[in-house]
PDB file of N, CA and C in Angstrom:
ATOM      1  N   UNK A   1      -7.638  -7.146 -10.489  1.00  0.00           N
ATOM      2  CA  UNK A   1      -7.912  -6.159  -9.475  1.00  0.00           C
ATOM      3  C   UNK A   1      -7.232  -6.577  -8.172  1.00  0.00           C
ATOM      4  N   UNK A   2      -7.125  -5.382  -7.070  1.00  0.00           N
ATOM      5  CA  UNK A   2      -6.335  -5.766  -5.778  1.00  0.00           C
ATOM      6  C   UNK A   2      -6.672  -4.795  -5.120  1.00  0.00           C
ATOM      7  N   UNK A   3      -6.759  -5.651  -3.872  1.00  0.00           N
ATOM      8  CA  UNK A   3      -7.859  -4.438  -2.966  1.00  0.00           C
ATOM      9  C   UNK A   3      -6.841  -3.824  -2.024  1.00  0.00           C
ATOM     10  N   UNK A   4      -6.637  -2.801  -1.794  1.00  0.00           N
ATOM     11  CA  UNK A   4      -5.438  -1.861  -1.067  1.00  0.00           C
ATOM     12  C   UNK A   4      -6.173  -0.821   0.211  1.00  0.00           C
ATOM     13  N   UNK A   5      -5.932  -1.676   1.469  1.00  0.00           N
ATOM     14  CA  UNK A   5      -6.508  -0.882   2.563  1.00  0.00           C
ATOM     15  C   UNK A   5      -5.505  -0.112   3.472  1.00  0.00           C
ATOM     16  N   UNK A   6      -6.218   0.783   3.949  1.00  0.00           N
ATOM     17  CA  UNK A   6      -5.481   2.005   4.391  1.00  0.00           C
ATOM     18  C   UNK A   6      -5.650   2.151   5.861  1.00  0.00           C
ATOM     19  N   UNK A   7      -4.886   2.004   6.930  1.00  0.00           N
ATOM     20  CA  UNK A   7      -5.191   2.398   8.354  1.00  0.00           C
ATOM     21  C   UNK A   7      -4.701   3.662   8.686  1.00  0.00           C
ATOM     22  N   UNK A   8      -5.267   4.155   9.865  1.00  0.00           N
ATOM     23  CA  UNK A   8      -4.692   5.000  10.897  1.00  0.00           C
ATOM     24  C   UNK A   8      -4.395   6.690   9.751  1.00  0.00           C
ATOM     25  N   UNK A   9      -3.420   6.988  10.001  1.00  0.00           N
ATOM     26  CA  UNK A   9      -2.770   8.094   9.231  1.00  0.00           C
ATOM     27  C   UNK A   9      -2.788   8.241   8.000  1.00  0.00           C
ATOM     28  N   UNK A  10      -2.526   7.062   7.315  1.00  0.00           N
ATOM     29  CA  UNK A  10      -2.642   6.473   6.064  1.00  0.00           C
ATOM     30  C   UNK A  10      -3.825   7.148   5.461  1.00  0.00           C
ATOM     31  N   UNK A  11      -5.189   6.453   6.242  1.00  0.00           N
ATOM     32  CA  UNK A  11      -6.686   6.520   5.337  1.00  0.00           C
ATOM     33  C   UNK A  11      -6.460   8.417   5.846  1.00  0.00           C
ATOM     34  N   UNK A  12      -6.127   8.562   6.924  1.00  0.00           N
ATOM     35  CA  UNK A  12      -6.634  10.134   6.610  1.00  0.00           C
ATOM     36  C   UNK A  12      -5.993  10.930   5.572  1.00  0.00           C
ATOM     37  N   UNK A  13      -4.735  10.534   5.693  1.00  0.00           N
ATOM     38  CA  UNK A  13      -4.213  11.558   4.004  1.00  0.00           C
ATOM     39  C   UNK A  13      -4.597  11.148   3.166  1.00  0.00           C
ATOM     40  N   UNK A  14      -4.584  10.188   2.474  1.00  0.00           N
ATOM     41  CA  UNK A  14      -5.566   9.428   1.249  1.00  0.00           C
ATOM     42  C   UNK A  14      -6.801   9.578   1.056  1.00  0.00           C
ATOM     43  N   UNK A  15      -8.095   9.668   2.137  1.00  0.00           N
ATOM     44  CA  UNK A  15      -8.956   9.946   2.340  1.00  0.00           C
ATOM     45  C   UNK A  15     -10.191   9.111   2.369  1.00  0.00           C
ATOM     46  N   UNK A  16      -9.460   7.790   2.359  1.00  0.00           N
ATOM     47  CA  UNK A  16     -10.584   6.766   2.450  1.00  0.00           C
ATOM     48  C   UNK A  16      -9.810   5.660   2.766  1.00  0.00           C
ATOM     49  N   UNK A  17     -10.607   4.419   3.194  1.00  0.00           N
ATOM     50  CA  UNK A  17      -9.975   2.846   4.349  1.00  0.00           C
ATOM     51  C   UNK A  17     -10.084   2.128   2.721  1.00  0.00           C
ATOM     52  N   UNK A  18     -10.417   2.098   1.659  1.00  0.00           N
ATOM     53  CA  UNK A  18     -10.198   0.674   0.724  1.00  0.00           C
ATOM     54  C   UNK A  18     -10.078   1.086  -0.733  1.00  0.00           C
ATOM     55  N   UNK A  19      -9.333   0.959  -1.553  1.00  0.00           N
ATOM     56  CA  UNK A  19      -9.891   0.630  -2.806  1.00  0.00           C
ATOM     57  C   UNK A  19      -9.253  -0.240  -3.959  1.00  0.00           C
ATOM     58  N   UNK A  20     -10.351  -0.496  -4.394  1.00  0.00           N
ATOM     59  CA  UNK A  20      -9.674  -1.943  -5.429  1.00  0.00           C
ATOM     60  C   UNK A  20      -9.033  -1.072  -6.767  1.00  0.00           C
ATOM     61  N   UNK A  21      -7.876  -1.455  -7.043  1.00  0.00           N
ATOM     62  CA  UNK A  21      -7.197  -0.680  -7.843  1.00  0.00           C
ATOM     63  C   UNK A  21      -7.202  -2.099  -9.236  1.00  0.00           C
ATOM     64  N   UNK A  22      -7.065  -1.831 -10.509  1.00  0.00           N
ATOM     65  CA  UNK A  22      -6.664  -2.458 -11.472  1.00  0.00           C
ATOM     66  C   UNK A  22      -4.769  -2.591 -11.337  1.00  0.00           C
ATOM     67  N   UNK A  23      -4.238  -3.142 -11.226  1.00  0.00           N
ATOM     68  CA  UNK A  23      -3.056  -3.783 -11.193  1.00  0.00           C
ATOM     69  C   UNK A  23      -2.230  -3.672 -12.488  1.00  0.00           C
ATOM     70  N   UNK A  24      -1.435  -2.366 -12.982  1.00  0.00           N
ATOM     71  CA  UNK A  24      -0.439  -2.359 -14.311  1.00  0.00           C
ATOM     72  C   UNK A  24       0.148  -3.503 -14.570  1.00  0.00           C
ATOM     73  N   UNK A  25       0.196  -3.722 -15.574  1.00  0.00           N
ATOM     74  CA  UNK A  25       1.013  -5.428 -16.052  1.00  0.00           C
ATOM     75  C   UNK A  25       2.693  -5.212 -15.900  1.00  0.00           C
ATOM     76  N   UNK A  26       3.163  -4.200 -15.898  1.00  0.00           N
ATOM     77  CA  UNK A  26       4.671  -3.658 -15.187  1.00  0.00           C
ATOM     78  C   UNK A  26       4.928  -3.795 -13.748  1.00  0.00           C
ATOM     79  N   UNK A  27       3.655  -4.540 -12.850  1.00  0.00           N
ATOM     80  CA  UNK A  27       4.077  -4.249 -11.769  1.00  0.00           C
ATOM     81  C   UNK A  27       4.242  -5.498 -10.886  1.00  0.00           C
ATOM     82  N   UNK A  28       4.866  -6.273 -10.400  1.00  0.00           N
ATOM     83  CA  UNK A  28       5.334  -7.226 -10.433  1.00  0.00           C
ATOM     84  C   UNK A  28       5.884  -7.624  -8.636  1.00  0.00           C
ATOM     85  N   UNK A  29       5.892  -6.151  -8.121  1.00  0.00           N
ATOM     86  CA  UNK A  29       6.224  -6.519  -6.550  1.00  0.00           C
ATOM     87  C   UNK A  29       5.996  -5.414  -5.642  1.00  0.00           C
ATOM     88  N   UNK A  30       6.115  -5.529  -4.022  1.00  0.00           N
ATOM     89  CA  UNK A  30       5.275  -4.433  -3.468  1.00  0.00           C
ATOM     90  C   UNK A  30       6.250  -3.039  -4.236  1.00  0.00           C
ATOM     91  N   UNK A  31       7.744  -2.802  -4.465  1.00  0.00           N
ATOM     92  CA  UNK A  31       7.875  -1.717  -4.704  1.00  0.00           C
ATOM     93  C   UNK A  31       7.286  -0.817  -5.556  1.00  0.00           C
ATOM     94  N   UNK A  32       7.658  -1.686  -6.757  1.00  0.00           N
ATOM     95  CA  UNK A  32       6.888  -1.518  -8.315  1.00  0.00           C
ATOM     96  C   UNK A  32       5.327  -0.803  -7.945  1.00  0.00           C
ATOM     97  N   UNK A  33       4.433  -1.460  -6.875  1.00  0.00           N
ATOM     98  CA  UNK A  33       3.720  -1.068  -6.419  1.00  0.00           C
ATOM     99  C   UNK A  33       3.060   0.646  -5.702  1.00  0.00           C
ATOM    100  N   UNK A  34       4.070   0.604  -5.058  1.00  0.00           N
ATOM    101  CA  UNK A  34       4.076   1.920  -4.229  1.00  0.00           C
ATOM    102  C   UNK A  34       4.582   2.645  -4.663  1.00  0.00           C
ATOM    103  N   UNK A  35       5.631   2.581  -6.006  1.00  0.00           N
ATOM    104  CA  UNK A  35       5.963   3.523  -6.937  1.00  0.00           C
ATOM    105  C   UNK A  35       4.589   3.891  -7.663  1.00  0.00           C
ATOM    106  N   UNK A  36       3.868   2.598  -8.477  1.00  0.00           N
ATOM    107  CA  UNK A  36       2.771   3.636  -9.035  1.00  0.00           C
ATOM    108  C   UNK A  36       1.830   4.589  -8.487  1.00  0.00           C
ATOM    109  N   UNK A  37       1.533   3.669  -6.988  1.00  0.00           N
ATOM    110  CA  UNK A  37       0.421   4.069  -6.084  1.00  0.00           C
ATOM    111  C   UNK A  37       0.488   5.737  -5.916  1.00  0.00           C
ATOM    112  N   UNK A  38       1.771   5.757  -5.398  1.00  0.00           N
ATOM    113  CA  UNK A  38       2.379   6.818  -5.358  1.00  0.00           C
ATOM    114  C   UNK A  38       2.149   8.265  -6.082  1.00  0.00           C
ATOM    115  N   UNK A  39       2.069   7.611  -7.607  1.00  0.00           N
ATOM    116  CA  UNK A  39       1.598   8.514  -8.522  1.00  0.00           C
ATOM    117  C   UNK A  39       0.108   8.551  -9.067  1.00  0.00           C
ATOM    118  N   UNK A  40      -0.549   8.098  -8.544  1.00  0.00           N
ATOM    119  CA  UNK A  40      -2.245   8.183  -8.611  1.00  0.00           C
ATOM    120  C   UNK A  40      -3.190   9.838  -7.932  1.00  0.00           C
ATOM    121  N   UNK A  41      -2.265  10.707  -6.415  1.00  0.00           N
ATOM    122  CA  UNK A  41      -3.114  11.528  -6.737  1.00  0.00           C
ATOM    123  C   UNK A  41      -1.656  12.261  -5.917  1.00  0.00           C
ATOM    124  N   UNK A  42      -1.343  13.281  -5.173  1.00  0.00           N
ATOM    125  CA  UNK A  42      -1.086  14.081  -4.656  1.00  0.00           C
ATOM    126  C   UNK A  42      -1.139  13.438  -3.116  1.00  0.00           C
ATOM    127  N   UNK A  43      -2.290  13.118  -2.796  1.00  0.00           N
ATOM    128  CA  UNK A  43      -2.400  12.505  -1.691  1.00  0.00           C
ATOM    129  C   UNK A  43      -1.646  11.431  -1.595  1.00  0.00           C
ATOM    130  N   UNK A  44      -1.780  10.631  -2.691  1.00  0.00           N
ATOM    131  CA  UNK A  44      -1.203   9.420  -2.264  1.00  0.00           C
ATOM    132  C   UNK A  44       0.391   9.750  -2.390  1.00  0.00           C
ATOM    133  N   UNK A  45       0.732  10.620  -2.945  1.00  0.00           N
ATOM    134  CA  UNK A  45       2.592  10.384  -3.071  1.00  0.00           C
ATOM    135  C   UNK A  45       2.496  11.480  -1.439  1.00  0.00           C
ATOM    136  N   UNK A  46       1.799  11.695  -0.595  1.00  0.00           N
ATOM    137  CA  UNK A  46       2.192  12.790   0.830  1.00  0.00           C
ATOM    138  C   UNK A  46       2.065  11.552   1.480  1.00  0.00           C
ATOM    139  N   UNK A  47       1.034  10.403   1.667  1.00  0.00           N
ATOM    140  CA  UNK A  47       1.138   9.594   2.708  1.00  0.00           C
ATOM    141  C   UNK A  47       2.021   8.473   2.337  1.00  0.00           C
ATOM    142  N   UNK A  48       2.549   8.309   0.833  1.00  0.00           N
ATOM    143  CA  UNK A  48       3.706   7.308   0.890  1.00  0.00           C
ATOM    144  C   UNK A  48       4.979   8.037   0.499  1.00  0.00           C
ATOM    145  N   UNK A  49       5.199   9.264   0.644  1.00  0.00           N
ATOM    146  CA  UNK A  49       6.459   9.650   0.876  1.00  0.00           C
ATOM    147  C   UNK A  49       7.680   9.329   1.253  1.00  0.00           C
ATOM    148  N   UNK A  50       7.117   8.683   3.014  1.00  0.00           N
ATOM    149  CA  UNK A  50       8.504   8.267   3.599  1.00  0.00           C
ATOM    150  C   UNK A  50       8.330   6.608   3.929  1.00  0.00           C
ATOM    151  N   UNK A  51       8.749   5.964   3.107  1.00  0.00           N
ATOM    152  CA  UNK A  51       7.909   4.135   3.167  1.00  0.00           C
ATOM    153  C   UNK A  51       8.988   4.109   4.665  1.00  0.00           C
ATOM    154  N   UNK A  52       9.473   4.801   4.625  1.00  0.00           N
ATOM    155  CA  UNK A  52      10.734   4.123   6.253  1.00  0.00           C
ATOM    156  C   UNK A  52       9.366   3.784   7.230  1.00  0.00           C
ATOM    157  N   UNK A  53       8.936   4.877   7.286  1.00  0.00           N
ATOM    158  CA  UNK A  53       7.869   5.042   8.371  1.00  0.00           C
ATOM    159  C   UNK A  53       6.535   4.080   8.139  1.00  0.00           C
ATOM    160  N   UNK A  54       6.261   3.070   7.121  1.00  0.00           N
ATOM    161  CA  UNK A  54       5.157   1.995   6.918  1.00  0.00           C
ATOM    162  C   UNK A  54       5.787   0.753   7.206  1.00  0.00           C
ATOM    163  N   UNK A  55       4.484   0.207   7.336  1.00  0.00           N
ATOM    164  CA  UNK A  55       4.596  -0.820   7.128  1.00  0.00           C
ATOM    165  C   UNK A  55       4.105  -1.703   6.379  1.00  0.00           C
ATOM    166  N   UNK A  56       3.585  -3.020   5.589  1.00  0.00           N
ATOM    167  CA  UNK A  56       3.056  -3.691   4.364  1.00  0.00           C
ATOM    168  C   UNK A  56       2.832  -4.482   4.859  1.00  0.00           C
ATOM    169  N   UNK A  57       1.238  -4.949   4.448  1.00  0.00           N
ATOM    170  CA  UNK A  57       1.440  -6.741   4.370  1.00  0.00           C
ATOM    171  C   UNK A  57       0.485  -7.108   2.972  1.00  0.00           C
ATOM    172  N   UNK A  58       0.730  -8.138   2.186  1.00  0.00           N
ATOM    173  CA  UNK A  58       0.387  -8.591   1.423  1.00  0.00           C
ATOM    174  C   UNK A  58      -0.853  -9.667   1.758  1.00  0.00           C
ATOM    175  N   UNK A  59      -2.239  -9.909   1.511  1.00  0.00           N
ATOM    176  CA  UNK A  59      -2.850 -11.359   2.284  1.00  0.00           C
ATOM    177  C   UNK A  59      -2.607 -11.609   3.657  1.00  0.00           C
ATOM    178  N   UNK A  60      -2.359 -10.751   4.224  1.00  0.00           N
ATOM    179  CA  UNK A  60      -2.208 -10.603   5.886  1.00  0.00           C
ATOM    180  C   UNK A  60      -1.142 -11.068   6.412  1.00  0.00           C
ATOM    181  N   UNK A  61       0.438 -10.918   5.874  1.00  0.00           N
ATOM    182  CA  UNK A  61       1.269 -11.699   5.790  1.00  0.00           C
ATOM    183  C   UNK A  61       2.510 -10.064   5.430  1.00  0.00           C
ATOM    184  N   UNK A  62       3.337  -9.704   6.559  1.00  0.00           N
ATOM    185  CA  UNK A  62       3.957  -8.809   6.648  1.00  0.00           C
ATOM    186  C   UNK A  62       5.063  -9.140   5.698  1.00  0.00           C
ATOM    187  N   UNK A  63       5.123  -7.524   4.717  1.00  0.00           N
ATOM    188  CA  UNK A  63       5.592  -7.801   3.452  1.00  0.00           C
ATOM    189  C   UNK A  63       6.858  -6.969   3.587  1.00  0.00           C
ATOM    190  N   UNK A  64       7.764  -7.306   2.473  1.00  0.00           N
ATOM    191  CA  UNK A  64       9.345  -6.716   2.005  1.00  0.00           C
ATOM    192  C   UNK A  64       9.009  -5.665   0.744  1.00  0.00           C
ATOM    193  N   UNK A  65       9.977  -4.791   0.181  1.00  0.00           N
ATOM    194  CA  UNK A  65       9.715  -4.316  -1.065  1.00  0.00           C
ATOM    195  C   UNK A  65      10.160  -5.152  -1.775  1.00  0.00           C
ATOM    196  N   UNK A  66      10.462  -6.053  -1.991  1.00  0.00           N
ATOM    197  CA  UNK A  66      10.366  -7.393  -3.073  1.00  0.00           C
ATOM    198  C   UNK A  66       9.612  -8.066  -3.122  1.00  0.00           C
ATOM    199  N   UNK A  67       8.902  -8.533  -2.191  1.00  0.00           N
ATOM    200  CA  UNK A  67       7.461  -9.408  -2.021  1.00  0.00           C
ATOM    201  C   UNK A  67       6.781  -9.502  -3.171  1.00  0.00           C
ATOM    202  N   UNK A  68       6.629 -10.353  -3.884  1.00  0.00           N
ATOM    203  CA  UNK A  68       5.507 -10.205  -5.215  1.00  0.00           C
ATOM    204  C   UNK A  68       4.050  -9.796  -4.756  1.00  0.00           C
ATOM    205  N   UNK A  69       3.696  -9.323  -6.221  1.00  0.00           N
ATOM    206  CA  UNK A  69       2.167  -8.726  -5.866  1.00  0.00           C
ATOM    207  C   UNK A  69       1.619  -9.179  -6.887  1.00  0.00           C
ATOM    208  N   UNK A  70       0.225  -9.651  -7.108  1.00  0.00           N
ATOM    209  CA  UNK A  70      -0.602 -10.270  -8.618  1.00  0.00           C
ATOM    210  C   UNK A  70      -1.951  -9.965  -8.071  1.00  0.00           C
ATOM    211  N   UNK A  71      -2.926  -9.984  -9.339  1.00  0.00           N
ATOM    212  CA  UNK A  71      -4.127  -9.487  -9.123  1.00  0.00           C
ATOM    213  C   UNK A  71      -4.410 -10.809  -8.316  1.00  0.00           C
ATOM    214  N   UNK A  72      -5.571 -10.315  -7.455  1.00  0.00           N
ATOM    215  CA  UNK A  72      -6.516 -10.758  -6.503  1.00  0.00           C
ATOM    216  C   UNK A  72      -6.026 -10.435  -5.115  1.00  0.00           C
ATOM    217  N   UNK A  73      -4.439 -10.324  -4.963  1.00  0.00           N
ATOM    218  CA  UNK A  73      -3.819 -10.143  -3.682  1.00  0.00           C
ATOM    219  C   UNK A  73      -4.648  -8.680  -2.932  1.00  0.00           C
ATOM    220  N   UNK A  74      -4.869  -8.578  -1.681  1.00  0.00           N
ATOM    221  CA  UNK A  74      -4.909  -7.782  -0.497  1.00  0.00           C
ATOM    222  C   UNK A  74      -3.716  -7.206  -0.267  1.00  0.00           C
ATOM    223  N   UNK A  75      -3.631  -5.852  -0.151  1.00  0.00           N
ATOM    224  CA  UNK A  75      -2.586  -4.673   0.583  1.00  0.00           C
ATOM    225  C   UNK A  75      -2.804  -4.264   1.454  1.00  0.00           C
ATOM    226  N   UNK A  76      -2.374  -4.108   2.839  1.00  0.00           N
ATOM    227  CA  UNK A  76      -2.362  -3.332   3.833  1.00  0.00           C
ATOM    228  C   UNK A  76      -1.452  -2.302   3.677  1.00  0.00           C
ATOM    229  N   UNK A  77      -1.795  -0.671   4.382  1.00  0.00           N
ATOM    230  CA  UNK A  77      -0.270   0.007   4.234  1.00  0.00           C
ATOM    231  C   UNK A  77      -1.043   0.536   5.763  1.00  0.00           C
ATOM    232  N   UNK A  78       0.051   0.745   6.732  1.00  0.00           N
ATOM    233  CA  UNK A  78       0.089   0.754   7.754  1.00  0.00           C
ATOM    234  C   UNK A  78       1.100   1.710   8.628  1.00  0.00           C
ATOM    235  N   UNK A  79       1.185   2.448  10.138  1.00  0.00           N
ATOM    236  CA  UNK A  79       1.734   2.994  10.379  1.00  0.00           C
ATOM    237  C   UNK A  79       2.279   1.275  11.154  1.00  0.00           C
ATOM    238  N   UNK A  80       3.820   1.771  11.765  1.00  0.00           N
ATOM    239  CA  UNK A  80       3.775   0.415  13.069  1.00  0.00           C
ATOM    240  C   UNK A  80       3.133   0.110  14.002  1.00  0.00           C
ATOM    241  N   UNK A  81       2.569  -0.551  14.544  1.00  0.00           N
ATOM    242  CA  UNK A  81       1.619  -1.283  15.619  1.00  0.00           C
ATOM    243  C   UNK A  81       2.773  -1.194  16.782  1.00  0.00           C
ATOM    244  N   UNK A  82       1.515   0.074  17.526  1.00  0.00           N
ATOM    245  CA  UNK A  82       2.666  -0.730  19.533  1.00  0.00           C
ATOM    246  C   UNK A  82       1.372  -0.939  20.156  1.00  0.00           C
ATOM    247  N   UNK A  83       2.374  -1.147  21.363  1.00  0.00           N
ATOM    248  CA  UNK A  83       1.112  -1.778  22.321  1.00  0.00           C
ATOM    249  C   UNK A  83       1.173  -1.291  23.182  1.00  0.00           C
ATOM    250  N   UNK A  84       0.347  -1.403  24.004  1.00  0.00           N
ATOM    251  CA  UNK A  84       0.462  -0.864  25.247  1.00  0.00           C
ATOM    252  C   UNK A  84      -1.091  -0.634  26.359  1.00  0.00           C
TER     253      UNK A  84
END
């Protein structure tokens, strides 16, 4: 299992901040990832549509689409952080 949390814009198209997903044995890194995620509802392929516009971190640790992923790991998907 791998727990996949959702901020900002994210949780509102998706429609919820967490959920622990079972992890396909095909899936092997964040892309592989957000390709399946992707295909889980309608919602989820509208808020990961354009990955330009996210951002990732794996275990709290800002991620690549190569980054490996394995069960127990933490997902963030994120808009960019400013400040101000």
């Amino acid at each position: 299992m791998i727990t996949c949390l959702y901020f900002a814009w994210v949780r509102e198209r998706i429609g919820c901040d967490e959920e622990t997903l079972s992890l396909p044995s095909d899936v092997g890194n964040l892309h592989q990832f957000l390709d399946w995620l992707s295909r889980k509802s309608a919602a989820h392929a509208h808020a990961l549509s354009d990955r330009t516009v996210l951002r990732f971190a794996i275990n709290q640790d800002y991620a690549t689409m190569d980054s490996p992923i394995k069960k127990g790991d933490e997902v963030a998907i994120f808009p960019p952080v400013t400040g101000g």
